[in-house]
C-alpha atoms as a PDB file:
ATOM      1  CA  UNK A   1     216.415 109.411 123.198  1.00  0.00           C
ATOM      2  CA  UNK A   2     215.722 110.781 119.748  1.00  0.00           C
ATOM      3  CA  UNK A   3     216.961 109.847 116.250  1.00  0.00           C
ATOM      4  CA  UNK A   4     216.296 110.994 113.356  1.00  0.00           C
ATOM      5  CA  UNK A   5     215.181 108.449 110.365  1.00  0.00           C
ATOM      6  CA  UNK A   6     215.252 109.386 106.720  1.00  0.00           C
ATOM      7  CA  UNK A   7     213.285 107.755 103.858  1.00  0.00           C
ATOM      8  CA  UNK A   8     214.430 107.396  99.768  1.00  0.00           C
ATOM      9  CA  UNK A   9     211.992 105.691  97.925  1.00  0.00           C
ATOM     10  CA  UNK A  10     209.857 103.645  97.618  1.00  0.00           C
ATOM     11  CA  UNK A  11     209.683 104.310 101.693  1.00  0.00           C
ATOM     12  CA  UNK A  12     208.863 108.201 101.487  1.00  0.00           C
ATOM     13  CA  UNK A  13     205.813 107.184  99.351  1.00  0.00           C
ATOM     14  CA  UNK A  14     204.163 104.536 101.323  1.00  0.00           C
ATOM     15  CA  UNK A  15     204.787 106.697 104.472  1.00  0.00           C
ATOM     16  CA  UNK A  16     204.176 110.343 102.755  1.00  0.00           C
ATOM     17  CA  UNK A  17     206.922 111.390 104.301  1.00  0.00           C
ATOM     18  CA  UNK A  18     210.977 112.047 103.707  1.00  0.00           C
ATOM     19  CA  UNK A  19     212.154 112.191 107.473  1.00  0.00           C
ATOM     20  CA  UNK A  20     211.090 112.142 110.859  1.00  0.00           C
ATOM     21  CA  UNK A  21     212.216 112.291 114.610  1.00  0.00           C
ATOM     22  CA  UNK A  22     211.549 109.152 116.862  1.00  0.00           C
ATOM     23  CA  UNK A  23     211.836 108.827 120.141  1.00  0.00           C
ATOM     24  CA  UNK A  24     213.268 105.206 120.941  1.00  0.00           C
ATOM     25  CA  UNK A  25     214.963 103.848 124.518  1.00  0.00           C
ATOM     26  CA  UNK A  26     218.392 103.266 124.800  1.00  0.00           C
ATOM     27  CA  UNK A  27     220.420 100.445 123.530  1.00  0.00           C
ATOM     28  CA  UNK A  28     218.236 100.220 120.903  1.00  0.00           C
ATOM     29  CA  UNK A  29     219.364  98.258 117.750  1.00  0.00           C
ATOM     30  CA  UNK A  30     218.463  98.923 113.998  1.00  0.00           C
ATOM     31  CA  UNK A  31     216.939  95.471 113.634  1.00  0.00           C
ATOM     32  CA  UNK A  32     214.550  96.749 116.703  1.00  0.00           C
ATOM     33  CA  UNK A  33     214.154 100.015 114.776  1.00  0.00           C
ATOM     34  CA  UNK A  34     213.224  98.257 111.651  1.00  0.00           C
ATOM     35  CA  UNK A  35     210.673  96.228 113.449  1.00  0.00           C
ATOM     36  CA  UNK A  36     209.391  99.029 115.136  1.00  0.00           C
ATOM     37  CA  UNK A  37     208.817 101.129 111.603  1.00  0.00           C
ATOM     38  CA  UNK A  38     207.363  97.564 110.060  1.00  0.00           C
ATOM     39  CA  UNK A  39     204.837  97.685 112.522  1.00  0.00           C
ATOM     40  CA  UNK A  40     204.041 101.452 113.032  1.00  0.00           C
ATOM     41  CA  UNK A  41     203.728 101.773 108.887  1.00  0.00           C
ATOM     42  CA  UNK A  42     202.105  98.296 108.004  1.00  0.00           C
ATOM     43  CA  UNK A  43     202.594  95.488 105.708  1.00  0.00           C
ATOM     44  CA  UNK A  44     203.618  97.611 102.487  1.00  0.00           C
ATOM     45  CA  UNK A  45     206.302  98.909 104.511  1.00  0.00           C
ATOM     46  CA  UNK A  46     206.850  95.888 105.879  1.00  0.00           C
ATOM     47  CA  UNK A  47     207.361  93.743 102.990  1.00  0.00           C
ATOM     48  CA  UNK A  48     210.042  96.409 101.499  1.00  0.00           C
ATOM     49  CA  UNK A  49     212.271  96.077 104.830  1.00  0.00           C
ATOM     50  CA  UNK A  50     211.893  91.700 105.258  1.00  0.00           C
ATOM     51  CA  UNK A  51     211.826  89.204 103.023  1.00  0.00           C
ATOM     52  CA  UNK A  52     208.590  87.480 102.403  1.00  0.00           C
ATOM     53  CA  UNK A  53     208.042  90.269 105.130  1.00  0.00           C
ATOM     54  CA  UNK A  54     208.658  88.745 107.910  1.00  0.00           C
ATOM     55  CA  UNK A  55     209.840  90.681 110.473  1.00  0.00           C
ATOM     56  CA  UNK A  56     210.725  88.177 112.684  1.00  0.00           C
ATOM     57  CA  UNK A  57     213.636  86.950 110.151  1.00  0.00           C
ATOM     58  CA  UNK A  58     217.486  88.239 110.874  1.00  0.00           C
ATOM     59  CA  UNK A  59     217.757  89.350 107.905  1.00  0.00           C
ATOM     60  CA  UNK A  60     216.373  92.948 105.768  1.00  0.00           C
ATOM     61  CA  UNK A  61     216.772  93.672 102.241  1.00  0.00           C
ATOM     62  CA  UNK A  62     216.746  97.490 102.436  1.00  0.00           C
ATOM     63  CA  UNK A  63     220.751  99.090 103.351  1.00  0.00           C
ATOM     64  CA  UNK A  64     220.905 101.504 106.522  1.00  0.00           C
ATOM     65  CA  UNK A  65     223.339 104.635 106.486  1.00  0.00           C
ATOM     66  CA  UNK A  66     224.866 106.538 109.178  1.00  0.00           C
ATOM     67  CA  UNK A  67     227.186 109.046 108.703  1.00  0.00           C
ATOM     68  CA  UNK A  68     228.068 107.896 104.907  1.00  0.00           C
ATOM     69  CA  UNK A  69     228.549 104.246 106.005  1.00  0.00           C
ATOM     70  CA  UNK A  70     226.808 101.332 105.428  1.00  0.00           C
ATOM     71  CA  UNK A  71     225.329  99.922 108.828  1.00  0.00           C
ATOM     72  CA  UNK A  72     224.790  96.145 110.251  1.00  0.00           C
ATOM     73  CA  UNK A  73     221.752  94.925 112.139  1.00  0.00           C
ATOM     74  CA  UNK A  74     223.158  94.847 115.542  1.00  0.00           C
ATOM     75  CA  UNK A  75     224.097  98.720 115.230  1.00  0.00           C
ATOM     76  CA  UNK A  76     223.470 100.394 118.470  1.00  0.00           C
ATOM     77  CA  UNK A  77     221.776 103.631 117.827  1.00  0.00           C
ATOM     78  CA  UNK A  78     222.830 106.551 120.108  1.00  0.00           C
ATOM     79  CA  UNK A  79     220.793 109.949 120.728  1.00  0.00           C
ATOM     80  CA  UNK A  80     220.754 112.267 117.601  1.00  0.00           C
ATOM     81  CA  UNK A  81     221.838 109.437 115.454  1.00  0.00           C
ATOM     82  CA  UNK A  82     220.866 110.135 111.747  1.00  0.00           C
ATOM     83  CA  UNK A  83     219.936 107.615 109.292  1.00  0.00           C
ATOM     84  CA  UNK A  84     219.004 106.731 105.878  1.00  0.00           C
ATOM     85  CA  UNK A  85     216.823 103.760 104.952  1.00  0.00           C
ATOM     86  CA  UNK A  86     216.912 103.137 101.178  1.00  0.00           C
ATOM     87  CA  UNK A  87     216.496  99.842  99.141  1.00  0.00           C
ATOM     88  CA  UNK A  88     219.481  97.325  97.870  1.00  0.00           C
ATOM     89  CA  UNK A  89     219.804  97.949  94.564  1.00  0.00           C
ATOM     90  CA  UNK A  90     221.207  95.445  91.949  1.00  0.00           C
ATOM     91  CA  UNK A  91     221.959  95.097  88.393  1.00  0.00           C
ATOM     92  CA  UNK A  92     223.965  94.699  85.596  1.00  0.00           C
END
């Protein structure tokens, strides 16, 4: 099934590129998504999404959005799902 992944920065610059369509199975979670994208766009990309960029950790410091919400992990992604991967932002 297809989805459809947007990128703010800093992930449109280390993948030259603001969107794209992937093809991914069913029942297929955003923490597999994100560790499918670590490894398809390498350890710069990588170390953005994980921390200490490790892929292999539960948790990702980057916020997913769907629809103008905010979603978790374990999301499961359905055909012509649209997302937006940007960074967690903090400050004061």
């Amino acid at each position: 099934m297809k989805i459809k992944v947007k990128y703010l920065p800093p992930f449109c610059t280390i993948i030259n590129k603001k969107d794209e369509i992937i093809n991914i199975p069913k029942n297929y979670s955003i923490k597999q998504l994100l560790k499918y994208l670590a490894d398809k766009y390498g350890e710069k990309f990588k170390n953005n999404i994980f921390p200490n960029g490790n892929p292999n950790s539960d948790r990702y410091i980057v916020n997913i959005i769907l629809d103008d919400e905010i979603i978790n992990k374990d999301y499961i992604l359905k055909s012509e799902d649209t997302i937006t991967i940007f960074m967690t932002m903090s400050g004061g």
